[in-house]
N, C-alpha and C. Protein backbone atom coordinates (compact mmCIF):
# COMPACT_ATOMS: atom_id res chain seq x y z
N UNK A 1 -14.64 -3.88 -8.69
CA UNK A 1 -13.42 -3.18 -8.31
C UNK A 1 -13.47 -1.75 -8.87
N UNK A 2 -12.97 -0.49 -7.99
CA UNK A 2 -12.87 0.47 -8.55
C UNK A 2 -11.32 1.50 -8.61
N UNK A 3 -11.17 1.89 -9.03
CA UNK A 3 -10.04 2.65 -9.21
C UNK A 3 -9.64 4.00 -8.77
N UNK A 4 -8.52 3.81 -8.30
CA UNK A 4 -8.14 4.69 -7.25
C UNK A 4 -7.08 5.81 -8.12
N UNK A 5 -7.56 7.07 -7.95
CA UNK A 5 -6.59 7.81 -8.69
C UNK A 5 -5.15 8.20 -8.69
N UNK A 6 -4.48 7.59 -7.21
CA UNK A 6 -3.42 7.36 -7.45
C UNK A 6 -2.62 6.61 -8.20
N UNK A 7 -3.18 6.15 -9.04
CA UNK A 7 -2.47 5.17 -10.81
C UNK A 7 -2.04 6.06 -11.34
N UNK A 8 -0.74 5.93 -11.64
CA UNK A 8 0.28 6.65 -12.64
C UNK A 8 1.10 7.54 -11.50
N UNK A 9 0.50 7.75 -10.36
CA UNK A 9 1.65 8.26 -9.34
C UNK A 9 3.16 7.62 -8.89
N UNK A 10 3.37 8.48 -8.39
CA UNK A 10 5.45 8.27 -8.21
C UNK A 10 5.08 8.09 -6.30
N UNK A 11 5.77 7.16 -5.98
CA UNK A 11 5.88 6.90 -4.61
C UNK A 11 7.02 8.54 -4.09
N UNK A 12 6.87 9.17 -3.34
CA UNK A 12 7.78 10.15 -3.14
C UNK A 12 8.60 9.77 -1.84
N UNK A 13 7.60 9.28 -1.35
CA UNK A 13 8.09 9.45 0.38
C UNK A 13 7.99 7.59 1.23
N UNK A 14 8.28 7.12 1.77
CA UNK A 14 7.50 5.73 2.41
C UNK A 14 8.23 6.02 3.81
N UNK A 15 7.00 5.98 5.06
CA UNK A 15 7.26 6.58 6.21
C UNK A 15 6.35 5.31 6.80
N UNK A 16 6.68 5.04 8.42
CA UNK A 16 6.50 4.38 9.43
C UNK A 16 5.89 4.81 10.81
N UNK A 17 4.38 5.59 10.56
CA UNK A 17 3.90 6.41 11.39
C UNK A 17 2.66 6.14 11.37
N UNK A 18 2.40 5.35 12.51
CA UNK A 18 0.67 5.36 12.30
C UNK A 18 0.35 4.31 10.76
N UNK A 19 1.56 3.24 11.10
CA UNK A 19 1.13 2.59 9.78
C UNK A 19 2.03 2.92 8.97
N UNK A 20 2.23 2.11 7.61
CA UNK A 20 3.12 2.27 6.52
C UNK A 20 2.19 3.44 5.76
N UNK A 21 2.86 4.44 5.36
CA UNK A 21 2.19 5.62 4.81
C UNK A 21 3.45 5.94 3.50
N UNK A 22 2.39 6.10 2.52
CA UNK A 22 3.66 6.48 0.88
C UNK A 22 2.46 7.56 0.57
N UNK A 23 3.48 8.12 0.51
CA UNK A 23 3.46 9.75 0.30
C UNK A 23 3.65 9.60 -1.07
N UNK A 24 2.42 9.95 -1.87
CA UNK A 24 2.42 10.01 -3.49
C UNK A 24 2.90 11.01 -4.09
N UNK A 25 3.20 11.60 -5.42
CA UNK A 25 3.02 13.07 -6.03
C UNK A 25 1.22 13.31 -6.11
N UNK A 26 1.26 14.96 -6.77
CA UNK A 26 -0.29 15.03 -7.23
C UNK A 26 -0.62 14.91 -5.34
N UNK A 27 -0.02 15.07 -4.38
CA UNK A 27 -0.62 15.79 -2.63
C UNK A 27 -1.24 14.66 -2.40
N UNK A 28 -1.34 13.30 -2.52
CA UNK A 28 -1.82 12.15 -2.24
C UNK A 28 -1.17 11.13 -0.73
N UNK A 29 -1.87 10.93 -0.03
CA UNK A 29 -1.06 10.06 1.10
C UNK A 29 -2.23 8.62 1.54
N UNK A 30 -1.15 7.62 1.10
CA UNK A 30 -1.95 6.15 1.71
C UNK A 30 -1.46 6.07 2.84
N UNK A 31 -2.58 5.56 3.43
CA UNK A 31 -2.16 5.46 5.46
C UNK A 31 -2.60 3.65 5.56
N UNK A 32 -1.59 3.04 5.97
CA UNK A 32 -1.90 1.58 5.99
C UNK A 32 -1.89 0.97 7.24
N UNK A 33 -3.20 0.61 7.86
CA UNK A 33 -3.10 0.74 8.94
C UNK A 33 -2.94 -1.03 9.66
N UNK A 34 -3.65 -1.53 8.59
CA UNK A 34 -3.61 -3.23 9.60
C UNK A 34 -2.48 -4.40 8.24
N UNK A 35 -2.40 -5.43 8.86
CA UNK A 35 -1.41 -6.14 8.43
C UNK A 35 -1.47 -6.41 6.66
N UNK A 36 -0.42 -6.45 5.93
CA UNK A 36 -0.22 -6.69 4.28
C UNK A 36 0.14 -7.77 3.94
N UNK A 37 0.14 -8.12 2.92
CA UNK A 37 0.61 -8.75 1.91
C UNK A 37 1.37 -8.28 0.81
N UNK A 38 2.61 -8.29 1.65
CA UNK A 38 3.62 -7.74 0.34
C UNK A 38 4.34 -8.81 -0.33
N UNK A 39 3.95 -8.72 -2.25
CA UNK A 39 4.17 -9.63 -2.62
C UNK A 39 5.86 -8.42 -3.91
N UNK A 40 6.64 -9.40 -3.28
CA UNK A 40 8.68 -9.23 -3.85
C UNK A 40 8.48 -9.72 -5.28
N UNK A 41 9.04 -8.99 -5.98
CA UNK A 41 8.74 -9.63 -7.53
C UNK A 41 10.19 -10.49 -7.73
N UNK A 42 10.20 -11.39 -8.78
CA UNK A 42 11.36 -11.89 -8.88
C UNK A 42 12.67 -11.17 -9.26
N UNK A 43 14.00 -11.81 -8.36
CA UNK A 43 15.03 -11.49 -8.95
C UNK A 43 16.11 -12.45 -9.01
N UNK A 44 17.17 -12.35 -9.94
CA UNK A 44 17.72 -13.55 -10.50
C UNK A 44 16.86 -14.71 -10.83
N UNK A 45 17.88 -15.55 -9.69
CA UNK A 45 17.02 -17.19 -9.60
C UNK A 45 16.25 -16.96 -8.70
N UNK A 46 16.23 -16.04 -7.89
CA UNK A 46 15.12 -16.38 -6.73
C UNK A 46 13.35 -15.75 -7.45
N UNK A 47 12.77 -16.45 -7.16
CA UNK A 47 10.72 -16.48 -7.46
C UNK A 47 10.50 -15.22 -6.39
N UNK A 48 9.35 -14.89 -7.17
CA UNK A 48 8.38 -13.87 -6.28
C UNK A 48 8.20 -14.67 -4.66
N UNK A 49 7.92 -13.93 -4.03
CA UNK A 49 7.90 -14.03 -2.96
C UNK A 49 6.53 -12.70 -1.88
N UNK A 50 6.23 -13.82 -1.23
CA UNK A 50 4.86 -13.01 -0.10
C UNK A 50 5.02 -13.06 1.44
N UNK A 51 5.44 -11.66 1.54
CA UNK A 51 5.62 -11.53 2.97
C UNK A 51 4.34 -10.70 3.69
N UNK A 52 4.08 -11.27 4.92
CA UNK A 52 2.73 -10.59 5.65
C UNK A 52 4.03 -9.67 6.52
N UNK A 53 3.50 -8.31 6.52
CA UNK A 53 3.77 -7.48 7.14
C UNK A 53 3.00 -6.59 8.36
N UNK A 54 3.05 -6.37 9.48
CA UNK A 54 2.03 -5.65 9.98
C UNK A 54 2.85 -4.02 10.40
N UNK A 55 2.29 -3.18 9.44
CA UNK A 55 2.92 -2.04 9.23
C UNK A 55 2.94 -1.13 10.76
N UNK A 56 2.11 -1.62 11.79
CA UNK A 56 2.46 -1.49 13.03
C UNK A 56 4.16 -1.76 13.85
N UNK A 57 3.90 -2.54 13.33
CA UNK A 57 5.09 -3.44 14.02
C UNK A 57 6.53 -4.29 13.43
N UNK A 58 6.83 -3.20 12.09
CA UNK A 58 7.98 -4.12 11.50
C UNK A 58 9.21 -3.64 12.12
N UNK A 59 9.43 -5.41 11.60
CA UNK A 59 10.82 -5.81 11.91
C UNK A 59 12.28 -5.02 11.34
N UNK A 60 13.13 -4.82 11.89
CA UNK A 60 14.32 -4.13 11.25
C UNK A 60 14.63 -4.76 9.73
N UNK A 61 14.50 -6.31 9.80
CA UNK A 61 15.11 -7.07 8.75
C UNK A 61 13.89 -6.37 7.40
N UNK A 62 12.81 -6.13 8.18
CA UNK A 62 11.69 -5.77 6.92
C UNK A 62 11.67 -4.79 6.39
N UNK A 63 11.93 -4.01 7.26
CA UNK A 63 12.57 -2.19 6.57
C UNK A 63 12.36 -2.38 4.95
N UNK A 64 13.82 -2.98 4.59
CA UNK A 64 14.69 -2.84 3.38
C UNK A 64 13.25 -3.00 2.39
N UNK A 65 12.24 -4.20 2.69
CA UNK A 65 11.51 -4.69 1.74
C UNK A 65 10.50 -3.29 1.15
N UNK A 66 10.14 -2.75 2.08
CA UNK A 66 9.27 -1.78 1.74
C UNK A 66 9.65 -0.20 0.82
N UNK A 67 10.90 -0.35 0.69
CA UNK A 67 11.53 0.67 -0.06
C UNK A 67 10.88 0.87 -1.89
N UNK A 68 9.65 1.03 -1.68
CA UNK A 68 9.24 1.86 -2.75
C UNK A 68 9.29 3.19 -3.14
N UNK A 69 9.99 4.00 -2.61
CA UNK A 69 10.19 5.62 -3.13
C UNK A 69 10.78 5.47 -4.80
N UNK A 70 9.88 6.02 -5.44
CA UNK A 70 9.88 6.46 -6.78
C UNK A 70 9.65 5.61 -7.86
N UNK A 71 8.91 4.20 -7.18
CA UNK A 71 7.99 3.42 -8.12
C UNK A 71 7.23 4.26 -8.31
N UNK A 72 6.16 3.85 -9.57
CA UNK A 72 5.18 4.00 -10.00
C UNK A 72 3.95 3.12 -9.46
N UNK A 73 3.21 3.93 -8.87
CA UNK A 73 2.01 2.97 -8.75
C UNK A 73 1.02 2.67 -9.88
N UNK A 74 1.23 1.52 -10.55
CA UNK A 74 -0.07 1.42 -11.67
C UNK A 74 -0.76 0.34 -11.44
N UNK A 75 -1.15 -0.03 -10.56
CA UNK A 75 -2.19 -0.63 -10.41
C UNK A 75 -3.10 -0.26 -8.98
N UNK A 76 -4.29 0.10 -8.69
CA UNK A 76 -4.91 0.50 -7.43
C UNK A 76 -6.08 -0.05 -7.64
N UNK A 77 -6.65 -0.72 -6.74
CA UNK A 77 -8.25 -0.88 -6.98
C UNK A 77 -8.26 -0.97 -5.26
N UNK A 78 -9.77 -1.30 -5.41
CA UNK A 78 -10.26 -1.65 -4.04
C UNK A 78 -11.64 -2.12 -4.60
N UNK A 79 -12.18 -3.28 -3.63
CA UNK A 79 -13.48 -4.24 -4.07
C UNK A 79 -14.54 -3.75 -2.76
N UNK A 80 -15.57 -4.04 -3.29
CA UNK A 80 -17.06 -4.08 -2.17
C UNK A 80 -16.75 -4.18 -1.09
N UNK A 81 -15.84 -5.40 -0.63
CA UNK A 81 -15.54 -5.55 0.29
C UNK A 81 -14.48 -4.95 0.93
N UNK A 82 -13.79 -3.93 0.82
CA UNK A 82 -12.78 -2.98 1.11
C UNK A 82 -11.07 -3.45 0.93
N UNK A 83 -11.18 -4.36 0.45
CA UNK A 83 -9.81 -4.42 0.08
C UNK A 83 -9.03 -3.97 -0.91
N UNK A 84 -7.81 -3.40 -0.46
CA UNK A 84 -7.46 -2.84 -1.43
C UNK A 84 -6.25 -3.53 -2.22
N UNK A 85 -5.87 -3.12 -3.40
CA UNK A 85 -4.88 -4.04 -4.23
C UNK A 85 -4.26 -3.13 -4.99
N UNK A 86 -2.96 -2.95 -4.73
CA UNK A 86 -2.08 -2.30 -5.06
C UNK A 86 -0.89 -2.69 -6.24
N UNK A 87 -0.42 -2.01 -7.41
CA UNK A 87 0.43 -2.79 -8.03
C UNK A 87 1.72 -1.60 -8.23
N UNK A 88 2.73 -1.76 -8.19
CA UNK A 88 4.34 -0.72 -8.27
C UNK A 88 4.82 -1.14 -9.69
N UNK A 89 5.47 0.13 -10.62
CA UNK A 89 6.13 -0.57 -11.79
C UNK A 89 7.39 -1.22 -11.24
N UNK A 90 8.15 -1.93 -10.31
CA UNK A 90 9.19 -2.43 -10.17
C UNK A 90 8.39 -4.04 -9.96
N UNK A 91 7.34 -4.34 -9.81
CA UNK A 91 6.41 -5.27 -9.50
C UNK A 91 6.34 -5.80 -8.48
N UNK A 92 6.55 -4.88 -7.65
CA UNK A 92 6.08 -5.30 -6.38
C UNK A 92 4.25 -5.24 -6.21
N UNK A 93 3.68 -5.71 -5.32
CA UNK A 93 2.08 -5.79 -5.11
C UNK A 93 2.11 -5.50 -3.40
N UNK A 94 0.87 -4.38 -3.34
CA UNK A 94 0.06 -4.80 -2.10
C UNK A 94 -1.32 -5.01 -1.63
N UNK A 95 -1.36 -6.10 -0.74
CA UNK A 95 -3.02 -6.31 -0.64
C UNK A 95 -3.13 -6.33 0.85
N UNK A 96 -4.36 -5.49 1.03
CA UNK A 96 -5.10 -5.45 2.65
C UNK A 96 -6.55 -5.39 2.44
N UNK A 97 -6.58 -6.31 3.58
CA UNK A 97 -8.08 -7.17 3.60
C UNK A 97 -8.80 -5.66 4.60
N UNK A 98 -9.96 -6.17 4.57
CA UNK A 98 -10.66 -5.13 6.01
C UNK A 98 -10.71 -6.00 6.86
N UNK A 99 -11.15 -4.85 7.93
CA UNK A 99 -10.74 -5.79 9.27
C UNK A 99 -11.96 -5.16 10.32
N UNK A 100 -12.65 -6.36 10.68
CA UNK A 100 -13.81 -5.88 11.38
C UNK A 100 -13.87 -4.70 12.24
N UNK A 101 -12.60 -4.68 12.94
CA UNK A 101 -12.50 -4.05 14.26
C UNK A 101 -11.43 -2.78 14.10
N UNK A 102 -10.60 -2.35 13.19
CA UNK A 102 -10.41 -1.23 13.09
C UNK A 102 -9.94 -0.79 11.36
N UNK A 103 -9.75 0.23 11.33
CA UNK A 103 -9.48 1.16 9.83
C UNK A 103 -8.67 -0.29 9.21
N UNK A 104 -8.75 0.12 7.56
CA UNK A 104 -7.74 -1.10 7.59
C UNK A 104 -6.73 0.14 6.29
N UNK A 105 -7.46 0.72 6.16
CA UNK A 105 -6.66 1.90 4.85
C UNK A 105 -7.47 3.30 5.16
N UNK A 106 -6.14 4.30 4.39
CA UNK A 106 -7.09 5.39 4.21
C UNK A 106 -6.19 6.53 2.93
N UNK A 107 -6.96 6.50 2.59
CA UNK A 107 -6.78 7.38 1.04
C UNK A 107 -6.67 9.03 0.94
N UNK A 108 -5.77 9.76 1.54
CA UNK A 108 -6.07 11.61 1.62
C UNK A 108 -5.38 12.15 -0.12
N UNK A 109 -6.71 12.73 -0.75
CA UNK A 109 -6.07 13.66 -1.58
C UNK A 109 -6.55 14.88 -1.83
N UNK A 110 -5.11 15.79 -1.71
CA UNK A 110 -5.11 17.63 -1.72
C UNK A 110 -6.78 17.55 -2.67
N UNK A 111 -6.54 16.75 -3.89
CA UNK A 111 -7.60 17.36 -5.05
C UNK A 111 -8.53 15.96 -5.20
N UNK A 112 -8.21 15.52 -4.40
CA UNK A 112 -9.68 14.31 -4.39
C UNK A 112 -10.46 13.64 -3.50
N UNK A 113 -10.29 13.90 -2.51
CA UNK A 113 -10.75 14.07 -0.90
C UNK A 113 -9.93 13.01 0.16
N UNK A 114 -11.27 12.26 0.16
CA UNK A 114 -10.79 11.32 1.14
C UNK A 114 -11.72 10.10 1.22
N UNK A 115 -10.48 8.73 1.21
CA UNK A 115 -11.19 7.57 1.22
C UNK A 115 -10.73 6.34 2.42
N UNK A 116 -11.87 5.74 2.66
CA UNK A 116 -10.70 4.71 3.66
C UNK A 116 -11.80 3.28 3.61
N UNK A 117 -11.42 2.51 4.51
CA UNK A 117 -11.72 0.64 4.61
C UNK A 117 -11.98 0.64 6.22
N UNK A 118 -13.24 1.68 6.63
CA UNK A 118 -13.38 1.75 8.17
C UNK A 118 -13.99 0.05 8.55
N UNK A 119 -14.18 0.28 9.82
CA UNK A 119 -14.67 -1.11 10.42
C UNK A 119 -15.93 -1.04 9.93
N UNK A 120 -15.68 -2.39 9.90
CA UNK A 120 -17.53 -3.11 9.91
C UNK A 120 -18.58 -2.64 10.80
């Protein structure tokens, strides 16, 4: 696993264009292009919870879930195999697999270039 320098960034922005896209500080933008695993951290009595999302195509009711503007992202990796794994200080998580047949992420930064999870 390697590490992605958006750790310790502030979510600024979370937009619905071409994919779920969070607009980091530090000129950073994740572009999410094929379906997630967004994992809800607990609250009250209710347990964590894992919803598959396909950032193409959400639902009105799903909106609300994705409201990370001004977490902290501290956790980022991505493995050999292109998946990436995401962690928010409110504890929320996200994970996307690659996907044979198209982009599955992509990583733009002002001061660190550019990364992504193209097809196989």
């Amino acid at each position: 696993m390697f590490t992605q320098w958006i750790e310790d960034c502030v979510v600024q922005r979370v937009s619905l264009r071409d994919g779920l896209v969070l607009d980091l500080d530090g000129y950073s933008e994740l572009v999410i292009s094929r379906p997630l695993r967004l994992t809800l951290p607990p609250v009250g009595d209710f347990p964590a919870e894992q919803v598959l999302i396909d950032p193409n195509r959400v639902a009105v009711h799903e909106r609300p879930l994705l409201d990370l503007a001004g977490a902290v992202c501290t956790h980022a990796r991505y493995g050999d195999d292109g998946a990436l794994h995401l962690g928010f200080s409110r504890g929320h998580r996200i994970d996307v697999e690659a996907d044979a047949h198209a982009t599955a992420w992509e990583l733009y930064g002002k001061r660190h270039g550019y990364m992504a999870c193209l097809p196989r």
